[in-house]
C-alpha atoms as a PDB file:
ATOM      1  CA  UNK A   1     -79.374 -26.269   7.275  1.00  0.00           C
ATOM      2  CA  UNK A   2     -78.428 -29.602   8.378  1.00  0.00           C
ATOM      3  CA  UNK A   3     -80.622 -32.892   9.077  1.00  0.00           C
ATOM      4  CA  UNK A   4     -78.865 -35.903  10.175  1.00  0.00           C
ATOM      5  CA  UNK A   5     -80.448 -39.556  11.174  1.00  0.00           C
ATOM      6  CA  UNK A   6     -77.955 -42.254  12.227  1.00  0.00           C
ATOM      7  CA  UNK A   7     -79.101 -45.880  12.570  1.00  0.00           C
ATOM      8  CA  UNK A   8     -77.474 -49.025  13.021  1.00  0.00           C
ATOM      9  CA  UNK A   9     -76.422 -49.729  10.049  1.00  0.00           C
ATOM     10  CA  UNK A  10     -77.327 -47.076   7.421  1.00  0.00           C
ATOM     11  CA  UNK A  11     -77.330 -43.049   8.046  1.00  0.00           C
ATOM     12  CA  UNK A  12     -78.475 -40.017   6.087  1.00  0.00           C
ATOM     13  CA  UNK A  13     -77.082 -36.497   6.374  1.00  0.00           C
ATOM     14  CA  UNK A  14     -78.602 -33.653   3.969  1.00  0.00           C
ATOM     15  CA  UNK A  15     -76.649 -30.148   4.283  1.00  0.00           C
ATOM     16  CA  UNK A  16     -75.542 -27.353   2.467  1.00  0.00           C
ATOM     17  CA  UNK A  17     -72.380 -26.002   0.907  1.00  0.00           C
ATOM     18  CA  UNK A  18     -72.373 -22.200  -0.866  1.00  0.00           C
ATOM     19  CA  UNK A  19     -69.836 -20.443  -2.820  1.00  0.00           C
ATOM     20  CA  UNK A  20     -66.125 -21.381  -2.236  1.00  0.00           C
ATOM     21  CA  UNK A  21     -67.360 -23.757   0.550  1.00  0.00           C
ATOM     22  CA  UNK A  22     -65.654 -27.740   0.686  1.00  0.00           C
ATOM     23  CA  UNK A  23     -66.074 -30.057   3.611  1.00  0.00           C
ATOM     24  CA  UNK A  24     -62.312 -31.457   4.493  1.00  0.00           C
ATOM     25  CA  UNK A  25     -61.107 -34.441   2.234  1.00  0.00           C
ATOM     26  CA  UNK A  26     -62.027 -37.379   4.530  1.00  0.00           C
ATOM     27  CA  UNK A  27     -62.807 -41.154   4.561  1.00  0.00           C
ATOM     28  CA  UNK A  28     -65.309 -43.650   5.662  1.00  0.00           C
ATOM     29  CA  UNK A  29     -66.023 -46.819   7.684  1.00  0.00           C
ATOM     30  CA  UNK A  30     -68.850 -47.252   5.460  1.00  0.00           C
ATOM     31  CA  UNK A  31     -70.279 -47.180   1.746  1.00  0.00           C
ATOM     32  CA  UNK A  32     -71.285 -43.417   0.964  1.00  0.00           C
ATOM     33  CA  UNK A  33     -73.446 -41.991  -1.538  1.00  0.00           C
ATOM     34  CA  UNK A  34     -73.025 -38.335  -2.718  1.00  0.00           C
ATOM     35  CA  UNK A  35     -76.126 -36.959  -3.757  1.00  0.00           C
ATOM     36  CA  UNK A  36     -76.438 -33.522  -5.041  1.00  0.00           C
ATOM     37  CA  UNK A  37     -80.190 -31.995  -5.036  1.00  0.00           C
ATOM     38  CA  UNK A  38     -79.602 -29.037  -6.430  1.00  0.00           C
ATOM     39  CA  UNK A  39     -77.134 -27.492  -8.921  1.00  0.00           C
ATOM     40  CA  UNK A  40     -74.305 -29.605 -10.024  1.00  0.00           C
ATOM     41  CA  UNK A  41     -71.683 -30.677  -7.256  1.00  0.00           C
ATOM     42  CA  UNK A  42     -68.106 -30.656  -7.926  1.00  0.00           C
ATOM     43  CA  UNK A  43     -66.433 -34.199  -5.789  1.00  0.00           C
ATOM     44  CA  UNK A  44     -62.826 -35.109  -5.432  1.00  0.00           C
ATOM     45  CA  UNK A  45     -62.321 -39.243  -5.201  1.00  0.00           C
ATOM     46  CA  UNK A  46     -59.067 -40.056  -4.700  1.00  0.00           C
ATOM     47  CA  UNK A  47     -57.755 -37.134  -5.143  1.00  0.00           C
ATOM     48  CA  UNK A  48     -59.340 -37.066  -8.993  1.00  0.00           C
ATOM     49  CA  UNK A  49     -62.190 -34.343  -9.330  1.00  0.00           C
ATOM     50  CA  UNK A  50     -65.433 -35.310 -10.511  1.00  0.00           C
ATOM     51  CA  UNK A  51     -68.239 -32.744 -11.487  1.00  0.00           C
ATOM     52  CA  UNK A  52     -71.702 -34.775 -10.669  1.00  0.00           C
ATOM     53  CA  UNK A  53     -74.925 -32.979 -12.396  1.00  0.00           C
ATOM     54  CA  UNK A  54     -78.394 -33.063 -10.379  1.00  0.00           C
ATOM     55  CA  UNK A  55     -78.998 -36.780 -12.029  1.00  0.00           C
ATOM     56  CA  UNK A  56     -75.821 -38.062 -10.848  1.00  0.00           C
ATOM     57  CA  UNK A  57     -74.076 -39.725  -7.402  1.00  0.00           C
ATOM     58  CA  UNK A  58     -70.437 -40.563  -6.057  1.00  0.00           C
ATOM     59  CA  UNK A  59     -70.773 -43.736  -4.427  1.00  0.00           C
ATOM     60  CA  UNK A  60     -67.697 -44.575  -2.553  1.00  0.00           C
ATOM     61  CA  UNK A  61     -66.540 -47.491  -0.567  1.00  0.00           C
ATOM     62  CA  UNK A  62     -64.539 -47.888   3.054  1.00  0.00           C
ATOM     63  CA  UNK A  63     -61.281 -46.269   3.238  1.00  0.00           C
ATOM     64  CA  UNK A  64     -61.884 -44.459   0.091  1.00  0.00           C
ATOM     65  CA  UNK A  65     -60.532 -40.560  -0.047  1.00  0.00           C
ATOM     66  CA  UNK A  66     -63.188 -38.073  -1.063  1.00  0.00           C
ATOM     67  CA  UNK A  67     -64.692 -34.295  -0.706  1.00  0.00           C
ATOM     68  CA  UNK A  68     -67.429 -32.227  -2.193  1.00  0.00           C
ATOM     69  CA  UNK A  69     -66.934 -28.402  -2.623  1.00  0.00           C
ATOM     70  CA  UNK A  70     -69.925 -26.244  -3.738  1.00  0.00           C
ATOM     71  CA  UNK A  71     -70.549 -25.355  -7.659  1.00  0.00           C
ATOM     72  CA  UNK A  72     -72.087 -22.018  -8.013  1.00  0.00           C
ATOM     73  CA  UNK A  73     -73.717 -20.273  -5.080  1.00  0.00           C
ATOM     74  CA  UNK A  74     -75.406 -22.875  -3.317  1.00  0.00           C
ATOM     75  CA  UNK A  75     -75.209 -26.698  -3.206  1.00  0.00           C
ATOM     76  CA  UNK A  76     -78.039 -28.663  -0.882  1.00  0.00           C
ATOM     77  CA  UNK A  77     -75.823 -32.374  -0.328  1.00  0.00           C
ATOM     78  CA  UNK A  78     -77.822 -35.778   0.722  1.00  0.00           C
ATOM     79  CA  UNK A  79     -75.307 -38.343   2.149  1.00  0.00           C
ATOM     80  CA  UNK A  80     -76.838 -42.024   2.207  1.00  0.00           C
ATOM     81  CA  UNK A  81     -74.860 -44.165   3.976  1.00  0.00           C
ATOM     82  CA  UNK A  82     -74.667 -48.256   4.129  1.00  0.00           C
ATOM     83  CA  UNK A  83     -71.883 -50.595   6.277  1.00  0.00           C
ATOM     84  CA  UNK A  84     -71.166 -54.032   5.108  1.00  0.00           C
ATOM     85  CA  UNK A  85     -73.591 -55.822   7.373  1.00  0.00           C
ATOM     86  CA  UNK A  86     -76.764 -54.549   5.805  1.00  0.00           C
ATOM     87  CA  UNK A  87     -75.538 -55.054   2.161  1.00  0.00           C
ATOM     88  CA  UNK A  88     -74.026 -58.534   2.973  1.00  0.00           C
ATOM     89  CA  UNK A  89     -77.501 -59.520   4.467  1.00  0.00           C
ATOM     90  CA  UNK A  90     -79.998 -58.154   2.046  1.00  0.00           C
ATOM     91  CA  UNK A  91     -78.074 -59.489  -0.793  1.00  0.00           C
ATOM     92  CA  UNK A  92     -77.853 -62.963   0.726  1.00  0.00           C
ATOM     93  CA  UNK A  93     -81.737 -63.133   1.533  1.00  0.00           C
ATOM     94  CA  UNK A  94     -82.145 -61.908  -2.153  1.00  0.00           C
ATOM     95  CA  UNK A  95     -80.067 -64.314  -3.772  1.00  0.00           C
ATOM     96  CA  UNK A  96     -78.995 -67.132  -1.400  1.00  0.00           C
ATOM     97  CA  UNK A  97     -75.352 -66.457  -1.902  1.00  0.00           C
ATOM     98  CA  UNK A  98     -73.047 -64.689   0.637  1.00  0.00           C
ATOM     99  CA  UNK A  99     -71.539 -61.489  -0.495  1.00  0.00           C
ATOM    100  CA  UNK A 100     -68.433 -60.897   0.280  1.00  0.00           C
ATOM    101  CA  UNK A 101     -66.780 -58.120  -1.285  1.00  0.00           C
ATOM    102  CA  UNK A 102     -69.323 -55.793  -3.407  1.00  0.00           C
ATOM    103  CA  UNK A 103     -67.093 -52.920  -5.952  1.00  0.00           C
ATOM    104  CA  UNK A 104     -69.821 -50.152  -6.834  1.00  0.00           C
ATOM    105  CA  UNK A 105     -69.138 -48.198 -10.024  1.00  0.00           C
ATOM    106  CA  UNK A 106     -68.053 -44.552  -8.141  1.00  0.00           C
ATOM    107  CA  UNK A 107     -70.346 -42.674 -10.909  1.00  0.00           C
ATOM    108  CA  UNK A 108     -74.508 -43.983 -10.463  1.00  0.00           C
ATOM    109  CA  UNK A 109     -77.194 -42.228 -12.117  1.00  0.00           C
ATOM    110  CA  UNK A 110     -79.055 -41.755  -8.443  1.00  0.00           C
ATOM    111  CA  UNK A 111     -82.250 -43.443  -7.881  1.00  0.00           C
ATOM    112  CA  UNK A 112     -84.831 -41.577  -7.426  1.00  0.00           C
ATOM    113  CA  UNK A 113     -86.920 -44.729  -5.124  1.00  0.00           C
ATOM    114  CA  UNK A 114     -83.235 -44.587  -3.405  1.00  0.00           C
ATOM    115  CA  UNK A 115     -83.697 -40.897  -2.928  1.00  0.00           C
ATOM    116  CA  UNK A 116     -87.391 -41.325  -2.233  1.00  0.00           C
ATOM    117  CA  UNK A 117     -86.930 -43.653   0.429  1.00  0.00           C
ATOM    118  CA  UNK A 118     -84.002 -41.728   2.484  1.00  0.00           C
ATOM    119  CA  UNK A 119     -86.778 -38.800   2.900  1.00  0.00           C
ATOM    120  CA  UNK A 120     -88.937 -40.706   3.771  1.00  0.00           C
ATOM    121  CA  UNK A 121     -86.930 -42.235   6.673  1.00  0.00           C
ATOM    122  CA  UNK A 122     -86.318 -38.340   7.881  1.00  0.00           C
ATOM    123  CA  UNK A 123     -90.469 -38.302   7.738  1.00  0.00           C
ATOM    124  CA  UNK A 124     -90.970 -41.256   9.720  1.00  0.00           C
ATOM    125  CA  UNK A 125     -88.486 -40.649  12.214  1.00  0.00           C
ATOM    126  CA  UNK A 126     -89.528 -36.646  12.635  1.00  0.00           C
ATOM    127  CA  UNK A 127     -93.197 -38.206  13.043  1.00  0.00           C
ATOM    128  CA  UNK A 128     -93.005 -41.484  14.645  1.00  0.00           C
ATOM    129  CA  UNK A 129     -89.848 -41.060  16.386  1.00  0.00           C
ATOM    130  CA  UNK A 130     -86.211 -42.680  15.483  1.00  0.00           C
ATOM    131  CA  UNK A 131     -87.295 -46.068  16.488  1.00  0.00           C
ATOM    132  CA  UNK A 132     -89.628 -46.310  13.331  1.00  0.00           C
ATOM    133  CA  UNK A 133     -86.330 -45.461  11.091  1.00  0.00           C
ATOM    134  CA  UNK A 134     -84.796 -48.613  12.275  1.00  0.00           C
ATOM    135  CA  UNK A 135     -87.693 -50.737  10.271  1.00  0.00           C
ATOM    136  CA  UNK A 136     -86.522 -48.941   7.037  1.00  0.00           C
ATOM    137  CA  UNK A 137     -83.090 -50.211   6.646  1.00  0.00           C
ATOM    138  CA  UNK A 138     -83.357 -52.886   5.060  1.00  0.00           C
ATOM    139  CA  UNK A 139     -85.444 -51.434   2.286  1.00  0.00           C
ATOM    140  CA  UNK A 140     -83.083 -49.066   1.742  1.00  0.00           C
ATOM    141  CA  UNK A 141     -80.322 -51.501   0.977  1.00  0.00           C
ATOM    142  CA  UNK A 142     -82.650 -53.592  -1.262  1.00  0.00           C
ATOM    143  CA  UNK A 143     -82.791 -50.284  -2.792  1.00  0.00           C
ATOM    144  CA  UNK A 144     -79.380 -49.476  -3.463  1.00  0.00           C
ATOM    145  CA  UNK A 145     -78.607 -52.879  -4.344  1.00  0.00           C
ATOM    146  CA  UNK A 146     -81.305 -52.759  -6.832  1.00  0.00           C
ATOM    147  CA  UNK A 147     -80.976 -49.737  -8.400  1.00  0.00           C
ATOM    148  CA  UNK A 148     -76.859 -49.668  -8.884  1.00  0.00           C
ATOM    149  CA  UNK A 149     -74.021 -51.091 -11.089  1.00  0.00           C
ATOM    150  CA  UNK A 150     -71.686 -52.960  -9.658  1.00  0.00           C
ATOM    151  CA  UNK A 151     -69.992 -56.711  -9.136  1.00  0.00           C
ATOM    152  CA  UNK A 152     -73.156 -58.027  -7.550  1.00  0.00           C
ATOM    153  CA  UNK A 153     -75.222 -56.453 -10.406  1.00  0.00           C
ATOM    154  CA  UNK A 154     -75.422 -59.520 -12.776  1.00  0.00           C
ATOM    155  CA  UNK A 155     -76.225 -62.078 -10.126  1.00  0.00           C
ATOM    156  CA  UNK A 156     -78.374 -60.049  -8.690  1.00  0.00           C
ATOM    157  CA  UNK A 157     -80.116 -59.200 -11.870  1.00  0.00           C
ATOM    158  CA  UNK A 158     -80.451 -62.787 -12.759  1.00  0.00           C
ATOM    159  CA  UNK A 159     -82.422 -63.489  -9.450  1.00  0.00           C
ATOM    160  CA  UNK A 160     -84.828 -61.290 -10.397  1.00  0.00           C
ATOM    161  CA  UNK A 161     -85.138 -62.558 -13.823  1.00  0.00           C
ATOM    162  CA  UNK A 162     -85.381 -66.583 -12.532  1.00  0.00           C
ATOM    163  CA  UNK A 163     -87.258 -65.604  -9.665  1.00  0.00           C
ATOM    164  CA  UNK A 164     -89.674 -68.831  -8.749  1.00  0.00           C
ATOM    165  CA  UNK A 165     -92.189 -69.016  -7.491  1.00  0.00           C
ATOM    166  CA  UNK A 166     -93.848 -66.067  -9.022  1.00  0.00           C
ATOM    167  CA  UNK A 167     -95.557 -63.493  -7.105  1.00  0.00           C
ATOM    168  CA  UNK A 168     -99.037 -64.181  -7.168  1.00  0.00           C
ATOM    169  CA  UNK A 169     -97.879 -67.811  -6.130  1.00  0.00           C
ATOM    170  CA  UNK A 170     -96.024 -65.929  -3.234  1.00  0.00           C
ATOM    171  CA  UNK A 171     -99.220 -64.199  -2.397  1.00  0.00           C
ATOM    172  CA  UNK A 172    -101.749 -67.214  -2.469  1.00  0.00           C
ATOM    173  CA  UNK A 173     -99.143 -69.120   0.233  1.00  0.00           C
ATOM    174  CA  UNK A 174     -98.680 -65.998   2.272  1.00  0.00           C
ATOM    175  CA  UNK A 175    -102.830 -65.500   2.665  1.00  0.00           C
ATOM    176  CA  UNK A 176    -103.282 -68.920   3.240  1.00  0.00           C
ATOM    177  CA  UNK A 177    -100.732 -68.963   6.266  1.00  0.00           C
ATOM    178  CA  UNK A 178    -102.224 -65.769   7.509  1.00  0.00           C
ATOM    179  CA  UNK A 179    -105.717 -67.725   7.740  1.00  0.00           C
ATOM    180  CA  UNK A 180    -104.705 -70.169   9.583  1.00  0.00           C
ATOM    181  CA  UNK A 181    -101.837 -68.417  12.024  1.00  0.00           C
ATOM    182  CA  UNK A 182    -104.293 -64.883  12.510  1.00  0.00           C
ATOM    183  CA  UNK A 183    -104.693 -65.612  15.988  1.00  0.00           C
ATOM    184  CA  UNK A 184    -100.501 -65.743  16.644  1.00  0.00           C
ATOM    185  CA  UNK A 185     -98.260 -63.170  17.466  1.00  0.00           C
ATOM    186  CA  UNK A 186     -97.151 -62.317  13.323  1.00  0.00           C
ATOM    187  CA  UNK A 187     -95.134 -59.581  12.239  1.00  0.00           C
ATOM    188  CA  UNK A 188     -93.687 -58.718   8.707  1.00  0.00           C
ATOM    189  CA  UNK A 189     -90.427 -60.225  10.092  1.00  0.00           C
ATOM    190  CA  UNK A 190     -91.873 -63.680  10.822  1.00  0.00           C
ATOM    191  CA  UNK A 191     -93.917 -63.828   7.309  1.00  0.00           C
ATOM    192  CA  UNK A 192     -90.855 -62.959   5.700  1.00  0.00           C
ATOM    193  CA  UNK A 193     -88.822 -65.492   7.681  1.00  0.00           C
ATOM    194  CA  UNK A 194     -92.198 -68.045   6.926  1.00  0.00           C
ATOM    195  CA  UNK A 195     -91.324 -67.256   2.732  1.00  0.00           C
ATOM    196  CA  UNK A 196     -87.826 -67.359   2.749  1.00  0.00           C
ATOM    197  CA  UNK A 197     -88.069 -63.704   1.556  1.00  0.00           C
ATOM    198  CA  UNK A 198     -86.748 -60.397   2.555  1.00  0.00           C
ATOM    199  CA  UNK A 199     -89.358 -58.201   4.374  1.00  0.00           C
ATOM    200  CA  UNK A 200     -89.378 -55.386   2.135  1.00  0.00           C
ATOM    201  CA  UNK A 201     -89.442 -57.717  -1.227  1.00  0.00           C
ATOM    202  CA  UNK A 202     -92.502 -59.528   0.238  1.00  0.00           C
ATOM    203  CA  UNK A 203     -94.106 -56.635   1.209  1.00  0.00           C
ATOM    204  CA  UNK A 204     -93.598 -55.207  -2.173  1.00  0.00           C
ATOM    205  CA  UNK A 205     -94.480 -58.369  -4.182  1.00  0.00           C
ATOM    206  CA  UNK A 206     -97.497 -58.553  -1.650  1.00  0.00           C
ATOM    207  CA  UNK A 207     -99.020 -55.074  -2.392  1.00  0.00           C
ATOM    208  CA  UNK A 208     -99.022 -55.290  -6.349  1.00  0.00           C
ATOM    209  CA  UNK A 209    -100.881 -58.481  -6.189  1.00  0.00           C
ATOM    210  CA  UNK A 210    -103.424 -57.752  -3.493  1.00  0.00           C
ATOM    211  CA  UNK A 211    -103.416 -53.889  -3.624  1.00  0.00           C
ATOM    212  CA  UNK A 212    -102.920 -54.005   0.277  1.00  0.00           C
ATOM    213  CA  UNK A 213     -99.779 -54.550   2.484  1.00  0.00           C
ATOM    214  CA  UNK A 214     -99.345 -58.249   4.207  1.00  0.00           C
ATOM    215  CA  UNK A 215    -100.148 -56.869   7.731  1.00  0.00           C
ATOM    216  CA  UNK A 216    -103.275 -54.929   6.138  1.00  0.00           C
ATOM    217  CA  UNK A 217    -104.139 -58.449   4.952  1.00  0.00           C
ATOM    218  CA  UNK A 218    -103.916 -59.916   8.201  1.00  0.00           C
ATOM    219  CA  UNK A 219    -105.705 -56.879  10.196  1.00  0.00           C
ATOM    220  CA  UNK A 220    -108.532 -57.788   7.802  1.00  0.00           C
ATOM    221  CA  UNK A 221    -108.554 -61.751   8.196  1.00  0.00           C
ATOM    222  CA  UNK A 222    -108.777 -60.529  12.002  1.00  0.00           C
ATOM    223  CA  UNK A 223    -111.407 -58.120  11.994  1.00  0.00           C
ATOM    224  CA  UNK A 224    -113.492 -60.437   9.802  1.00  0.00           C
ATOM    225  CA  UNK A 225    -113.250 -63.515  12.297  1.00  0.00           C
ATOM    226  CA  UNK A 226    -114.082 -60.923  14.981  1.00  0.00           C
ATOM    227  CA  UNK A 227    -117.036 -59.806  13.275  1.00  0.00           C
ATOM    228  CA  UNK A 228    -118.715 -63.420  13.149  1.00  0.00           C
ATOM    229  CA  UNK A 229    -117.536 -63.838  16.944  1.00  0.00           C
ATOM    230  CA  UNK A 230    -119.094 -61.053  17.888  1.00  0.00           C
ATOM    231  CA  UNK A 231    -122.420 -61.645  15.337  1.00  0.00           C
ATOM    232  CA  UNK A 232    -122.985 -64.928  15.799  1.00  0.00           C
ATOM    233  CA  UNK A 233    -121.182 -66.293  19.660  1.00  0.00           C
ATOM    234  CA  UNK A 234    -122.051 -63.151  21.283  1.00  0.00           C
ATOM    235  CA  UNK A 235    -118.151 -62.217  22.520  1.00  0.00           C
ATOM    236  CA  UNK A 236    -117.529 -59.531  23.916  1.00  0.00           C
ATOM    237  CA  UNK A 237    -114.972 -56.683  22.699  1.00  0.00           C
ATOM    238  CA  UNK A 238    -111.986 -57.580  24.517  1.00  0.00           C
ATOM    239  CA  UNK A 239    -112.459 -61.515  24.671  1.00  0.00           C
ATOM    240  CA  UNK A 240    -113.078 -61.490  20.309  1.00  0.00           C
ATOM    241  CA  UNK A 241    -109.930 -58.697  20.389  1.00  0.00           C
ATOM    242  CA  UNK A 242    -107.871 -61.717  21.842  1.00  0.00           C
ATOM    243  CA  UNK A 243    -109.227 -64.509  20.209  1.00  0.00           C
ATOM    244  CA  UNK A 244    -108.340 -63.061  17.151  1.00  0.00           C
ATOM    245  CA  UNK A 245    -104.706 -62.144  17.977  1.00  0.00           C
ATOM    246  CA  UNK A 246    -104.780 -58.817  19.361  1.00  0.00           C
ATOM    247  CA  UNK A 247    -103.211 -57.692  22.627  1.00  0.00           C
ATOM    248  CA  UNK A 248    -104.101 -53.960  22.574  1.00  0.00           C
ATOM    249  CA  UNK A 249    -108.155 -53.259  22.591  1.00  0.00           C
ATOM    250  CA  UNK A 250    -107.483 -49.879  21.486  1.00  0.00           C
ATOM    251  CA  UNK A 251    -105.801 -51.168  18.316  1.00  0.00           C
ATOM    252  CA  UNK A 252    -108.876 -53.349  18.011  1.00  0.00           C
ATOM    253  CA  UNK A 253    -111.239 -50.858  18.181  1.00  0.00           C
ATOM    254  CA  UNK A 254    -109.199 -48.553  15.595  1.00  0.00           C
ATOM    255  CA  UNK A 255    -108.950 -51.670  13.302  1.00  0.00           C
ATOM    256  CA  UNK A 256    -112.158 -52.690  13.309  1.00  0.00           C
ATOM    257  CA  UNK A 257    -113.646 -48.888  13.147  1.00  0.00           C
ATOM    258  CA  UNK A 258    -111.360 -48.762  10.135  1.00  0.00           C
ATOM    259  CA  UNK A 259    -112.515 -51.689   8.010  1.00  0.00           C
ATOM    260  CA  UNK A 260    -116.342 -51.544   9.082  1.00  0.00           C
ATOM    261  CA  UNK A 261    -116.791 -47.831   9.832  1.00  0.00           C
ATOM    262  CA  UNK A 262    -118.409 -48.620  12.583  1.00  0.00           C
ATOM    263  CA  UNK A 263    -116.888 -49.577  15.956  1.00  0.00           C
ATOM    264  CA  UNK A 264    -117.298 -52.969  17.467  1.00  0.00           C
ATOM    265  CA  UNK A 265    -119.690 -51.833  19.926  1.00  0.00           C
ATOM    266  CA  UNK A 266    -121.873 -50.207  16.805  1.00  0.00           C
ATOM    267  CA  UNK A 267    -121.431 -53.516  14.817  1.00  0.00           C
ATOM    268  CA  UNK A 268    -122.693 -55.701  17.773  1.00  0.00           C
ATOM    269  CA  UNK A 269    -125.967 -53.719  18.381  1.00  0.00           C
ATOM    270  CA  UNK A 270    -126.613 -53.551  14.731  1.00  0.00           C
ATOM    271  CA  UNK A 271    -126.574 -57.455  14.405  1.00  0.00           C
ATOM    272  CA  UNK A 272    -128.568 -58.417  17.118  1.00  0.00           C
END
């Protein structure tokens, strides 16, 4: 069995080895994680074998000389895979300062959000289609970066220690931009770009203080303001859908359906 997804800048490949079986010693263009999901894995790096149990990754950088030959009868492999670009530019967002040369240690105990997170990019892109992989990128960096030892591990450990303002400050300023931008064209990007945030940190931060994602937030500042346009002005659907920031009715209707249980048609002849 083999599934591969490659994306601009990150990739993951999960396939399987059995008894005797090695890929060919090879190297990279990119940073590569060796994960083994089941049975230990034995790895060459730099010509040095390695034996990695189930807990345990190879990360290896560009240029670096490696293989991974089966242990036992049957190996299943996951390959996450990172260029430059994407580590250089989370890591800068996170910390402010450019990153120029990162040196992982080769042996990580593997992640399990790290590990999470590359399945579910194989969900969302057998589901959604590839183009909804794309978003995910980014939070998978943050994640490697976040949950491995290397030379950008104490500065980026000290970020999150110092980290001002705090999270529920982060919050209050996002909501009260949201209020009074609803009506604009906003996307996680922009609110990031707005906080001087990463997109997956703010959406994280976000969620444990308001138990709901940013763009939940703002589909709910939305639906609210098209609630009293519709109650009290008498709008109609599509002229409230607009007013409010939405360019798709259908995604208006959905919305609204979702938060009221009742669709905006429902809603309009209950409040006359």
């Amino acid at each position: 069995m083999e599934l591969r997804l490659d994306l601009n800048h990150t990739g993951v490949l999960l396939f399987d080895l059995h008894n005797g079986e090695a890929d060919e010693a090879h190297t990279h263009d990119h940073f590569q994680m060796s994960v083994p999901i089941s049975n230990e894995l034995s790895a060459f790096h730099n010509y040095k074998k390695q034996t990695l149990a189930e807990n345990q990754s190879l990360l290896v950088p560009p240029g670096d000389r490696h293989q991974h030959e089966a242990k036992g009868d049957h190996n299943r492999i996951m390959l996450i895979s990172f260029n430059q670009h994407i580590l250089s530019k989370v890591y800068e967002h996170h910390t402010g300062d450019a990153l120029s040369v990162v040196d992982f240690h080769p042996i990580q105990d593997t992640p399990p959000p790290l590990l999470k997170a590359a399945y579910g990019m194989f969900q969302s892109a057998s589901m959604e289609g590839v183009d909804s992989a794309f978003s995910l990128e980014e939070k998978l960096a943050f994640l490697l970066l976040e949950h491995t030892k290397g030379s950008h591990s104490s500065l980026w450990e000290a970020n999150q220690r110092t980290s001002v303002p705090s999270n529920n400050e982060v919050a209050a300023r996002l909501k009260e931009y949201i209020q009074s931008h609803y009506d604009e064209e906003l996307s996680l990007d922009r609110l990031a770009l707005k906080m001087n945030i990463s997109k997956y940190h703010l959406h994280r931060l976000f969620k444990a203080s308001e138990r709901m994602t940013p763009l939940e937030y703002l589909h709910l500042i939305r639906i609210q303001k098209a609630g009293a346009l519709i109650k009290n002005h008498s709008y109609d659907m599509s002229t409230a859908a607009y007013e409010v920031g939405y360019q798709s009715l259908s995604t208006f209707n959905r919305v609204f359906k979702k938060i009221h249980n009742v669709s905006p048609t429902q809603f309009k002849r209950m409040n006359r």
